[in-house]
N, C-alpha and C. Protein backbone atom coordinates (compact mmCIF):
# COMPACT_ATOMS: atom_id res chain seq x y z
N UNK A 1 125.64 102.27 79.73
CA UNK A 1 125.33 102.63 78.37
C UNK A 1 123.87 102.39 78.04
N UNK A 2 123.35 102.59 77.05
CA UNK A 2 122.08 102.20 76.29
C UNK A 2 121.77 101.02 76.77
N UNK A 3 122.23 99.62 76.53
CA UNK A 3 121.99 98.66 76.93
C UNK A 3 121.11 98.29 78.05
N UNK A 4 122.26 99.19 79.58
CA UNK A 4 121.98 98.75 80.56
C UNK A 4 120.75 99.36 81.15
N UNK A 5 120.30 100.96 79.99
CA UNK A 5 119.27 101.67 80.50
C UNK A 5 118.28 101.22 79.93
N UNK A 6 118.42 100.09 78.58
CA UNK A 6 117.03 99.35 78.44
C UNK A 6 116.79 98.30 79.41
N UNK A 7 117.69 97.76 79.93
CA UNK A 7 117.28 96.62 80.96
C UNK A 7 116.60 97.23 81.69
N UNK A 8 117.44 98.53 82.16
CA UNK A 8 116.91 99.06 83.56
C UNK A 8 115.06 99.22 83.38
N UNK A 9 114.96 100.06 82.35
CA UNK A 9 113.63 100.41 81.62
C UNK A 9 112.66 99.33 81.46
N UNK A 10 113.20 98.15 81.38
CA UNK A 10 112.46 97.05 80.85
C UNK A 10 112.01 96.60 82.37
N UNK A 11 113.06 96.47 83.84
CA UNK A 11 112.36 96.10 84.29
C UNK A 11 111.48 97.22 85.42
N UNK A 12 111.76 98.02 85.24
CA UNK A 12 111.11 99.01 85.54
C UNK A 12 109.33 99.00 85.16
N UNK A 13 109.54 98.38 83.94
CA UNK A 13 108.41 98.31 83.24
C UNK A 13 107.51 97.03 84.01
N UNK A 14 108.18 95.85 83.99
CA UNK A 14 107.47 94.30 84.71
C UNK A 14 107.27 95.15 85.63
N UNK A 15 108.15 95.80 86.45
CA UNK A 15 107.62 95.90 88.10
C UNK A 15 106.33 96.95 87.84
N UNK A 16 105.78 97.95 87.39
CA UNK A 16 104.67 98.53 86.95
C UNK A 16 103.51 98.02 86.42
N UNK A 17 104.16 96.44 85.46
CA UNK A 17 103.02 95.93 85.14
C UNK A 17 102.47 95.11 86.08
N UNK A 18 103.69 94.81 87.10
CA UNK A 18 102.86 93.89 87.96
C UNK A 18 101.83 94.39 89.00
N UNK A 19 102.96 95.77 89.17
CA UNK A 19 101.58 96.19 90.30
C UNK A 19 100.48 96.66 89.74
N UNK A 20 100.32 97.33 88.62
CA UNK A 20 98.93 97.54 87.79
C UNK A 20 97.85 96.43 87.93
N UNK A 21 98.86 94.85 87.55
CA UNK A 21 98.14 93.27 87.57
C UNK A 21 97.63 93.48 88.88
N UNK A 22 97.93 94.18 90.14
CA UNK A 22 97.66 93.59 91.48
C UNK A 22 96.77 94.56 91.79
N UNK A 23 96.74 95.94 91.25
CA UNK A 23 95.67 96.69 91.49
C UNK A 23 94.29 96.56 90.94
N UNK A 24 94.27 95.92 89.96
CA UNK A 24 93.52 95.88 89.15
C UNK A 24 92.31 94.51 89.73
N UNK A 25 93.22 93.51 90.35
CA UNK A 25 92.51 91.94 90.99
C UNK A 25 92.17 92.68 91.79
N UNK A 26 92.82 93.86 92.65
CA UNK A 26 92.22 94.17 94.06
C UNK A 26 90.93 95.14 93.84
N UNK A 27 90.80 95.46 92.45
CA UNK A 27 90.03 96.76 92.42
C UNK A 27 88.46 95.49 92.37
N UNK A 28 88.72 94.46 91.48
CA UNK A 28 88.10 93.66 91.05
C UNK A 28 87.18 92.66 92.14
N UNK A 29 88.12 92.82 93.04
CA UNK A 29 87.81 91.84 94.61
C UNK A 29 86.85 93.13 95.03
N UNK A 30 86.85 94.45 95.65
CA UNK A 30 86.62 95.38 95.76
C UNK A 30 84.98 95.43 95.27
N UNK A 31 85.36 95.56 94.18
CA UNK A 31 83.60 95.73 93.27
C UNK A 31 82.80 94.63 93.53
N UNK A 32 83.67 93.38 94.23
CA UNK A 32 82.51 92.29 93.90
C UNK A 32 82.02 92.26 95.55
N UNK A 33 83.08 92.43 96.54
CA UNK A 33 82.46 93.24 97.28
C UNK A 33 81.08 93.97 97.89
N UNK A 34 81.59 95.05 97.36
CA UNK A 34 80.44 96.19 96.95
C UNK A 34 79.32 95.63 96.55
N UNK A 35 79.43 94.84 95.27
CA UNK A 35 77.95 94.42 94.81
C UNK A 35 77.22 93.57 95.89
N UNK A 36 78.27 92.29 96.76
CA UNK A 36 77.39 91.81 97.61
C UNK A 36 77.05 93.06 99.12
N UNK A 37 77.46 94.08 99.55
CA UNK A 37 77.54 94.71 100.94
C UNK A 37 75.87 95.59 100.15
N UNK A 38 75.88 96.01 98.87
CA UNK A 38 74.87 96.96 98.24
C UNK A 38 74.27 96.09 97.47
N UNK A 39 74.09 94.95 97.20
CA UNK A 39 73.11 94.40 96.21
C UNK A 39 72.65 95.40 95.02
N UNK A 40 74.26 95.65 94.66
CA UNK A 40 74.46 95.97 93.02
C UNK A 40 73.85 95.46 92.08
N UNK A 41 72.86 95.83 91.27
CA UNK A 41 72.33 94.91 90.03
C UNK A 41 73.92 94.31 89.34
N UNK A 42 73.28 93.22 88.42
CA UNK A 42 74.41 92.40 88.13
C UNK A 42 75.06 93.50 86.40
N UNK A 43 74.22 93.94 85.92
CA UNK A 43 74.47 95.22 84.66
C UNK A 43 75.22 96.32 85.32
N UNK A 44 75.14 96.87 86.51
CA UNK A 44 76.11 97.89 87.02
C UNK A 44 77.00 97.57 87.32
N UNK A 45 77.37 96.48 88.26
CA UNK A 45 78.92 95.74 88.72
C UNK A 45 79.74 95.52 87.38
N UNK A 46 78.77 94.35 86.22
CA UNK A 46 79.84 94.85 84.96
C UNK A 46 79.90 96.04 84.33
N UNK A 47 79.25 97.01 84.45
CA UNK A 47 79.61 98.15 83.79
C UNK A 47 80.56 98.97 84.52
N UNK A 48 80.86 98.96 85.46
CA UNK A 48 81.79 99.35 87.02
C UNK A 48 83.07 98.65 86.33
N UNK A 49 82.97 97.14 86.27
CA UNK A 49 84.57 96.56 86.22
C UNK A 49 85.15 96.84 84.63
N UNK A 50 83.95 97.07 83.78
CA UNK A 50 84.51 97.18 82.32
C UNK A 50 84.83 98.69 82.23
N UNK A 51 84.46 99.48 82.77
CA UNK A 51 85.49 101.07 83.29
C UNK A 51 86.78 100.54 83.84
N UNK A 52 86.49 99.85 84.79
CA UNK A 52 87.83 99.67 85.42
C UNK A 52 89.18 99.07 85.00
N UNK A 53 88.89 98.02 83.69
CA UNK A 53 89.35 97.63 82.44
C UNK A 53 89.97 98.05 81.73
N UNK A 54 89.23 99.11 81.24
CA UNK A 54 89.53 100.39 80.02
C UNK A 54 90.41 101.10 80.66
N UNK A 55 90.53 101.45 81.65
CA UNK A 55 91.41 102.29 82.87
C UNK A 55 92.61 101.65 82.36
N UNK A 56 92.66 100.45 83.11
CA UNK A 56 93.63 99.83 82.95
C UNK A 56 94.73 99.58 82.02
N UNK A 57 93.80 99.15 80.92
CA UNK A 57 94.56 99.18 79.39
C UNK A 57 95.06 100.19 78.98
N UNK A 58 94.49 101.50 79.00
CA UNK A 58 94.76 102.91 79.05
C UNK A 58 96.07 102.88 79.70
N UNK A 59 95.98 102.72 81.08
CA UNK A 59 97.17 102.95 81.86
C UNK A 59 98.64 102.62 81.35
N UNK A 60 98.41 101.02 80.75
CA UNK A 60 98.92 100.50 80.60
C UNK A 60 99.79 100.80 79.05
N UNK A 61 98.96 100.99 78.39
CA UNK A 61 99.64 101.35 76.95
C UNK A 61 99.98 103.20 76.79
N UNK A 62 99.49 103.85 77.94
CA UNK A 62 100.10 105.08 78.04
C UNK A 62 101.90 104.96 78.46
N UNK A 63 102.01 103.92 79.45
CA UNK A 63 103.11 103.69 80.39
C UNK A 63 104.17 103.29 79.35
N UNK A 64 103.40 102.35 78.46
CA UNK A 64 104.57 101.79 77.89
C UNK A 64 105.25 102.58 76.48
N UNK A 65 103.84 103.24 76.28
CA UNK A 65 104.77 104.20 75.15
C UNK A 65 105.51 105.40 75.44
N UNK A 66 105.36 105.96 76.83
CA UNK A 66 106.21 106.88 77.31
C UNK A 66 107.15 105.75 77.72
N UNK A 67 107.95 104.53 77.99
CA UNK A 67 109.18 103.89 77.92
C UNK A 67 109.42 103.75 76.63
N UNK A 68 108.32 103.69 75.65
CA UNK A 68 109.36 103.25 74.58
C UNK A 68 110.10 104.63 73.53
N UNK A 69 109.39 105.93 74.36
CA UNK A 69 110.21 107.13 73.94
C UNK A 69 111.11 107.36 74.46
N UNK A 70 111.42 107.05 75.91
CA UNK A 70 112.55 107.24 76.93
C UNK A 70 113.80 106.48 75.75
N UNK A 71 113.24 104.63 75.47
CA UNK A 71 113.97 104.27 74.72
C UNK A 71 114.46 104.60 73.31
N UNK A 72 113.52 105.15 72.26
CA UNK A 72 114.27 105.87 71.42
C UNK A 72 114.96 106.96 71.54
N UNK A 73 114.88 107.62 72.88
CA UNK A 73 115.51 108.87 72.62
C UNK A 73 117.38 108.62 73.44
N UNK A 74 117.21 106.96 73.36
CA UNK A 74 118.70 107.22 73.85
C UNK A 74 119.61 106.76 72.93
């Protein structure tokens, strides 16, 4: 029923947020990386990870309001 398709939904949702959480440290490990292999000025690396941020949040509050239509529409 409804119930069990919000659980389902809900954890559907943790498991998305987590891997988002894990892409996001790895993207983060990644850039810092980069800045030491290219001696990135220190203004581009944060302007690099604060894109990568905004991405994120984006991602993230896109994801969850397409679940929380899945959930009103049941």
């Amino acid at each position: 029923g409804p119930a069990s398709a919000g659980r389902k939904a809900e954890m559907n949702f943790r498991e998305m947020n987590k891997e988002l959480r894990s892409q996001l440290a790895e993207g983060k490990q990644r850039l810092r990386d980069l800045k030491e292999k290219l001696h990135i000025p220190e203004s581009i690396a944060y302007s690099l990870a604060n894109q990568l941020q905004k991405y994120s949040k984006f991602y993230r509050f896109t994801t969850l309001k397409g679940m929380n239509n899945c959930m009103s529409s049941l």
